[in-house]
Protein backbone atom coordinates (compact mmCIF):
# COMPACT_ATOMS: atom_id res chain seq x y z
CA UNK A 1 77.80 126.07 -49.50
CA UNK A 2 79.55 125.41 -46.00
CA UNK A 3 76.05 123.32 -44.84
CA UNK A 4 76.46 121.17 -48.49
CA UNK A 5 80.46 120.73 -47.47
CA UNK A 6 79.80 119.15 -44.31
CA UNK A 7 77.07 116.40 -45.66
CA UNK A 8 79.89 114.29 -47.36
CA UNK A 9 81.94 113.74 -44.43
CA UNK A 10 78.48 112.98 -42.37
CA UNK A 11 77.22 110.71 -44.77
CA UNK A 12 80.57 109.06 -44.92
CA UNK A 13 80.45 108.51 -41.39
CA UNK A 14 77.09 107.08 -41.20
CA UNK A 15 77.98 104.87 -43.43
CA UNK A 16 80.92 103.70 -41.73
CA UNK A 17 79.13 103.45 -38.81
CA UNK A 18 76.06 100.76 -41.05
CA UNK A 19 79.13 98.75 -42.08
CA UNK A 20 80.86 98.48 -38.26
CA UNK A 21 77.25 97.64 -37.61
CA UNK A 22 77.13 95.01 -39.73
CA UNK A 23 80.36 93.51 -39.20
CA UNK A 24 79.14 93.43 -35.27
CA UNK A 25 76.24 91.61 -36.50
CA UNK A 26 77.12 88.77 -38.38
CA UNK A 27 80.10 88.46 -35.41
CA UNK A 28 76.75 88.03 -33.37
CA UNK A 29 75.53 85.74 -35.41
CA UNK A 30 78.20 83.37 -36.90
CA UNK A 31 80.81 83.55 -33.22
CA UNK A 32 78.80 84.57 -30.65
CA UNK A 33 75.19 83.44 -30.72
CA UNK A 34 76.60 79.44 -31.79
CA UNK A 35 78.38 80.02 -28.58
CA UNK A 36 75.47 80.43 -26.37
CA UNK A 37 73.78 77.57 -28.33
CA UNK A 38 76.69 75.57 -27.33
CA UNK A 39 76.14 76.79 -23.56
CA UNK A 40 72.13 76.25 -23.88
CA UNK A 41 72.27 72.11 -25.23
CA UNK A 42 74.34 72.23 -22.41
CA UNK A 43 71.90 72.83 -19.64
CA UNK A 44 69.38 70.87 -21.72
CA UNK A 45 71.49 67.82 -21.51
CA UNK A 46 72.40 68.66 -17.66
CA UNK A 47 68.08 68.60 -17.47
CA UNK A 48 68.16 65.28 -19.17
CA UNK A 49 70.55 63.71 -17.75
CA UNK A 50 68.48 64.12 -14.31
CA UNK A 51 65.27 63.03 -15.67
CA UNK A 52 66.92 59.85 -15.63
CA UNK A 53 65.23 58.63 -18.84
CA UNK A 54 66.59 57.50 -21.99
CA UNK A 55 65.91 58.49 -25.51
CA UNK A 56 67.61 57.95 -28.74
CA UNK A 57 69.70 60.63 -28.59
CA UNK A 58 71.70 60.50 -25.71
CA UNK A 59 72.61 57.11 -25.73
CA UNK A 60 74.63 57.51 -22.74
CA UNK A 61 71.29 58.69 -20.68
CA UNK A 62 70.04 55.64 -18.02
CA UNK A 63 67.27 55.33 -15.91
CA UNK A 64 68.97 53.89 -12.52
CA UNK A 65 66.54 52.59 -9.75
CA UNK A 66 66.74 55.25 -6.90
CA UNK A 67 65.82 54.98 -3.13
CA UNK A 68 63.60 57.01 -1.25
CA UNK A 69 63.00 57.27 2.40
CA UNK A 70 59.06 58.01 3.09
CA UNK A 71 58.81 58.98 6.86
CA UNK A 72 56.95 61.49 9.81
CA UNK A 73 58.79 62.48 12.32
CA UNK A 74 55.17 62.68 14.67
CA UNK A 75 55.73 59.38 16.50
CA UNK A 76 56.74 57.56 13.37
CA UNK A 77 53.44 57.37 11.90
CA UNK A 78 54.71 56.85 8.32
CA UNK A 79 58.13 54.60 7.76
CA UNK A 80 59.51 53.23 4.52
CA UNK A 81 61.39 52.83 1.12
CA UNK A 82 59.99 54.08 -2.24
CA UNK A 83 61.93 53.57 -5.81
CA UNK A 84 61.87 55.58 -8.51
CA UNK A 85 63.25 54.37 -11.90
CA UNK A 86 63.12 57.09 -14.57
CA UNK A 87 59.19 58.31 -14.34
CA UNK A 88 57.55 55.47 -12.34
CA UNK A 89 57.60 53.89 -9.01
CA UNK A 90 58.63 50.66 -9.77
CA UNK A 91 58.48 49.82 -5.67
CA UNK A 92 57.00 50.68 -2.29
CA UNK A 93 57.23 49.41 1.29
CA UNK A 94 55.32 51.11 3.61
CA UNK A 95 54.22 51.37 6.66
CA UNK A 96 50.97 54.03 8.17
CA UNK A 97 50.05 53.63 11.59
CA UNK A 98 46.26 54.67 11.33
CA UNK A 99 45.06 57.85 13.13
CA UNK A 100 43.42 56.78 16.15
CA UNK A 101 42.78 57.87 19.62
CA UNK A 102 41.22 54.02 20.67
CA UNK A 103 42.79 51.26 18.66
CA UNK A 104 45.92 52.69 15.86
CA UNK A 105 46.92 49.53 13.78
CA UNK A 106 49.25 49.64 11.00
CA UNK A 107 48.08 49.77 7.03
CA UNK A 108 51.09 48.47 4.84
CA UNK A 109 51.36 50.24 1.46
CA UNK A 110 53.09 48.26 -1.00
CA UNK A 111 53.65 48.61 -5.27
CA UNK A 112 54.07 45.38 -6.83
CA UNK A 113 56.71 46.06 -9.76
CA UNK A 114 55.04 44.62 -12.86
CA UNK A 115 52.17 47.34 -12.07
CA UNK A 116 54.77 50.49 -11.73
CA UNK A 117 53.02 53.84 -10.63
CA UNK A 118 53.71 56.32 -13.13
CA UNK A 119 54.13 59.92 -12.55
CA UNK A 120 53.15 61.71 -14.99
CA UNK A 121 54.52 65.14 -14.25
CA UNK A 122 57.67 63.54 -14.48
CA UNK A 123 56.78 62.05 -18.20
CA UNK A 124 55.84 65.49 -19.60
CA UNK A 125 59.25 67.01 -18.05
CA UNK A 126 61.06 64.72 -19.84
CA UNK A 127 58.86 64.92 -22.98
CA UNK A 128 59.40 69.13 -23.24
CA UNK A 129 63.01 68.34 -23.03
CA UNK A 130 63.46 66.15 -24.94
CA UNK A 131 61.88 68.57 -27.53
CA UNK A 132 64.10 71.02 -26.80
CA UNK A 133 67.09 68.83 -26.62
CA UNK A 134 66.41 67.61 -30.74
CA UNK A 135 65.80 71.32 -31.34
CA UNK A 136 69.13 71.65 -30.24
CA UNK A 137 70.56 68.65 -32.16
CA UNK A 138 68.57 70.41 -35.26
CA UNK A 139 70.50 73.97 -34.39
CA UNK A 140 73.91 72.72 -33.74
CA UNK A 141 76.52 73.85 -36.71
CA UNK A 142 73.44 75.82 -38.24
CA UNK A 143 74.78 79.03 -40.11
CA UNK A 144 71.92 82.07 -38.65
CA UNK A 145 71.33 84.52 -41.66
CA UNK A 146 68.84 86.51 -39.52
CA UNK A 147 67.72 88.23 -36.32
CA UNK A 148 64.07 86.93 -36.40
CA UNK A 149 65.37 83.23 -37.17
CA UNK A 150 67.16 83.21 -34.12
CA UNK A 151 64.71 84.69 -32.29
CA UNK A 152 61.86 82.05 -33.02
CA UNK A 153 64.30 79.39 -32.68
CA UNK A 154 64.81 80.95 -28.87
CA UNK A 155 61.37 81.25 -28.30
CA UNK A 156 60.51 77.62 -29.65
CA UNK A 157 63.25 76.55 -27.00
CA UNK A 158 61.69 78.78 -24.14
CA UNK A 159 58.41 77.20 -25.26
CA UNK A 160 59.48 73.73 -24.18
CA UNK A 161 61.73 74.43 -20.98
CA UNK A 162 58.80 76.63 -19.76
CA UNK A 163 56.19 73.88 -20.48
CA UNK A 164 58.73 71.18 -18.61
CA UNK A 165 59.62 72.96 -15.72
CA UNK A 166 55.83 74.40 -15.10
CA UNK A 167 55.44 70.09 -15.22
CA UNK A 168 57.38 70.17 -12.19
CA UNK A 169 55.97 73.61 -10.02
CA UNK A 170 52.30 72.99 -10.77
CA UNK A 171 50.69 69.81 -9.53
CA UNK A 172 47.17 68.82 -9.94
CA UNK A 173 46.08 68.19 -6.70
CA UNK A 174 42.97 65.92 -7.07
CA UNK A 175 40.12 65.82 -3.89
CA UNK A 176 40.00 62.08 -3.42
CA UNK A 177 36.56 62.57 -4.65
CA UNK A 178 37.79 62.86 -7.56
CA UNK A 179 40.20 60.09 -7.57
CA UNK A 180 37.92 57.68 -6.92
CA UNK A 181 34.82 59.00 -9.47
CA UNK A 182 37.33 59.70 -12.13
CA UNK A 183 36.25 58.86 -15.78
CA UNK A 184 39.15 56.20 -16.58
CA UNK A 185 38.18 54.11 -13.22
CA UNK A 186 41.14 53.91 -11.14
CA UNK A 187 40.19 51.38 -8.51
CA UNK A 188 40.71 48.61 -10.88
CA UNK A 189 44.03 49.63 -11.24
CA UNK A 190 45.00 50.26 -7.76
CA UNK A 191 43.80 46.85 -6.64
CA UNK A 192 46.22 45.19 -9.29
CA UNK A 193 48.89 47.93 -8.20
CA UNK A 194 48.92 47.61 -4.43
CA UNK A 195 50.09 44.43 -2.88
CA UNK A 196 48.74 43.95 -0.50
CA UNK A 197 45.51 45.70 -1.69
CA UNK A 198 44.44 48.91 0.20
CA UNK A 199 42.06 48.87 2.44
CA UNK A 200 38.27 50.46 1.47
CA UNK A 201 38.72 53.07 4.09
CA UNK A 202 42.29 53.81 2.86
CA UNK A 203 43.38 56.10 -0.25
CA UNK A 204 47.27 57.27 -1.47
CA UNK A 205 47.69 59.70 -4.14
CA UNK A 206 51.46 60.72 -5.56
CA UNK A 207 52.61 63.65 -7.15
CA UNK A 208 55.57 65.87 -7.63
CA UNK A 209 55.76 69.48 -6.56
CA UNK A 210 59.15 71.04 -7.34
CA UNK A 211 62.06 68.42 -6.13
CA UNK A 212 60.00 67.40 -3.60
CA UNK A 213 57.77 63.97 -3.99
CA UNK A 214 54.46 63.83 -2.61
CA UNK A 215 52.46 61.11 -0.53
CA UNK A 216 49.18 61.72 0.20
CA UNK A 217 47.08 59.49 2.40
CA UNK A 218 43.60 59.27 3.26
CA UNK A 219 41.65 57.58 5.70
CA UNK A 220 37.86 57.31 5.81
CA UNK A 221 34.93 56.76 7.96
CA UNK A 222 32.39 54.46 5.82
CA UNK A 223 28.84 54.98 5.98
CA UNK A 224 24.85 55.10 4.60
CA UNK A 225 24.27 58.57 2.91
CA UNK A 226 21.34 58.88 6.07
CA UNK A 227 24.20 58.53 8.48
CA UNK A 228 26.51 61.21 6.79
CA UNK A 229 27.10 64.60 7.82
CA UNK A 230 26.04 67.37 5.33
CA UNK A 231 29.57 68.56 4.98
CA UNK A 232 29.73 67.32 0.67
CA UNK A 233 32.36 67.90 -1.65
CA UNK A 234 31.67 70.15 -4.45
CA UNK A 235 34.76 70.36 -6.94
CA UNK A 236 36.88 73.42 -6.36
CA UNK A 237 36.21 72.88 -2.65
CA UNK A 238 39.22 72.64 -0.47
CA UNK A 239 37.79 71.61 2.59
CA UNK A 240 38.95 68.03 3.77
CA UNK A 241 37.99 66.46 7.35
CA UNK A 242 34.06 65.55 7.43
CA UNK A 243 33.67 66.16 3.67
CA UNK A 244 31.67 63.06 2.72
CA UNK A 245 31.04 61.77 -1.16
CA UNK A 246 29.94 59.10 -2.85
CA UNK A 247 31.83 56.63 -4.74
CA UNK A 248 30.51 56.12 -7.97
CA UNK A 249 32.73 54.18 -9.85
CA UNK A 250 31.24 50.94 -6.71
CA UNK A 251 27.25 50.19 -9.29
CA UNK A 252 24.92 50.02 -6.51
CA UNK A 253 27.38 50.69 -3.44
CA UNK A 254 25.11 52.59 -0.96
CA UNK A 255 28.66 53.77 0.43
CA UNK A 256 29.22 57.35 2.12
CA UNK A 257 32.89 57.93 2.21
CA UNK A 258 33.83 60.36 5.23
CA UNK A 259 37.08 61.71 5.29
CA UNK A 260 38.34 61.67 9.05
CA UNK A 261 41.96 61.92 8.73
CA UNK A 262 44.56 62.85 5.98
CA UNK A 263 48.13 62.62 5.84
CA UNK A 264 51.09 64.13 3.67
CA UNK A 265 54.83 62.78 3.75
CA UNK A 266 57.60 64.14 1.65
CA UNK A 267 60.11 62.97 0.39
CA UNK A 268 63.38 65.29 -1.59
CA UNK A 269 64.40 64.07 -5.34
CA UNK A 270 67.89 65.65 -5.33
CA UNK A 271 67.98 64.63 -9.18
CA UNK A 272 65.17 67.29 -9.52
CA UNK A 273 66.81 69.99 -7.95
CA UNK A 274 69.46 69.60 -10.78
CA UNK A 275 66.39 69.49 -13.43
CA UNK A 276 64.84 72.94 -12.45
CA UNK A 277 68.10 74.84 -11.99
CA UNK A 278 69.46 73.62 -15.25
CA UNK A 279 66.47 74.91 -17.18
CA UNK A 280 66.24 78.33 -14.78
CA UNK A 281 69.83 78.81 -16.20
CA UNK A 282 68.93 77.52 -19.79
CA UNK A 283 65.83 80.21 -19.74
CA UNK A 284 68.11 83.10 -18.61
CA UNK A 285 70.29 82.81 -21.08
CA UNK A 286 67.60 82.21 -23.76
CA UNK A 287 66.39 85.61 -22.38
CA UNK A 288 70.11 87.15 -23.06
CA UNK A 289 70.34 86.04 -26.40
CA UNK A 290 66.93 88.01 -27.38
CA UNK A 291 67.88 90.58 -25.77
CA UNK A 292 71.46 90.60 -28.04
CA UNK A 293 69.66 90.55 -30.90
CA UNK A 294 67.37 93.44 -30.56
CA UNK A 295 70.29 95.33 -29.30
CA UNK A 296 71.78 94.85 -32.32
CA UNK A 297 69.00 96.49 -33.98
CA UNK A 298 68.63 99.32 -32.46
């Protein structure tokens, strides 16, 4: 009869242990967790902001034309300005002193604006985040009624922030190979793009890696496939100097292209600095409101 006497008072204190419970978690949910949201559009407006791009919802967000200074410090091979305005370079004056032991003269790298180079790493940044900034728009004043609601509203904003900043840490480095033989022909483009146009011997490529942007130049020797070396690019392959290919977006060009010198110059996008640490911060605390959640479960 003692054991039975005892099961009331435990019961009773399970019970009020359910309802404390409870109370914590719709605190969790109604105080807290609309808190964090608060914190998260936040960092995804910070992110935004630095994109430099506008949208309809943050009508406050402007692209402003911003200066870059492209330069080596190895006996000033590469000197010059590039602008960037929002997720293009609108501008370019450069100058390359070409690689050479005999006779170096100077290749001048210019983008005329009305053909703006457009980066496109920087266009799907701003694309994820702006998907996760109208998520936010979508959450904000939103009453939660469960743990798995805000859980795959987290995980659709850790969805886009991880797709943006992976835009920014993973570029696709292309071979110039395949620069030149890509499907949607590029040289027509470039010669409209570059004023003056590049030489034939002469390739750029641009891309972003982190906060850091990318020039990448090429230079080539030009000859008849029998006068080429056997040293051919096969995609995946890494190797640069003496790989020779043939450009097949030139009908009937009878063109080797040897690759006999190659160049990179970077340049810092402080604005991009802001980008990734805003949505490292935004991710973290995604991260913390999971884990609230499911320790509110247990």
């Amino acid at each position: 009869m003692a054991a039975f006497a005892n099961v009331t008072p435990l019961r009773q204190q399970l019970q009020k242990e359910n309802v404390n419970k409870g109370k914590e978690f719709q605190w969790l949910l109604h105080y807290d967790l609309p808190q964090d949201f608060n914190r998260l559009g936040e960092f995804i407006k910070i992110s935004e902001q630095n994109l430099g791009v506008m949208n309809v919802i943050v009508e406050d967000s402007e692209a402003k034309p911003e200066n870059f200074k492209m330069t080596l410090p190895q006996k000033d091979l590469v000197k010059g300005i590039i602008t960037i305005n929002a997720d293009s370079i609108t501008k370019a004056d450069i100058t390359v002193t070409r690689p050479s032991k005999v006779n170096p003269t100077q290749v001048s790298i210019g983008i005329r604006e009305c053909w703006p180079l457009r980066l496109f790493q920087l266009r799907d940044a701003t694309r994820f985040v702006n998907i996760a900034l109208k998520s936010f728009e979508q959450t904000k004043g939103k009453l939660f009624k469960s743990g798995d609601e805000v859980c795959k509203i987290i995980d659709n904003f850790m969805n886009s922030l991880s797709q943006a900043e992976t835009a920014l840490i993973l570029p696709t480095i292309r071979h110039p190979a395949e620069i030149l033989n890509s499907e949607s022909s590029v040289i027509p483009i470039m010669i409209n793009m570059f004023d003056p146009p590049l030489p034939e011997d002469v390739l750029t490529d641009f891309y972003i890696n982190r906060d850091q942007l990318i020039m990448k130049l090429y230079f080539f020797n030009l000859k008849s496939p029998n006068q080429a070396s056997q040293i051919q690019y096969k995609p995946g392959n890494t190797s640069l100097i003496g790989t020779t290919f043939i450009n097949t977006q030139l009908s009937g060009a009878k063109v080797m292209y040897e690759i006999a010198h190659n160049m990179q110059v970077e340049t810092c996008i402080p604005r991009l600095s802001n980008v990734l640490r805003s949505i490292s911060l935004a991710l973290r605390l995604c991260q913390q409101m999971k884990d609230k959640v499911q320790a509110s479960r247990t």
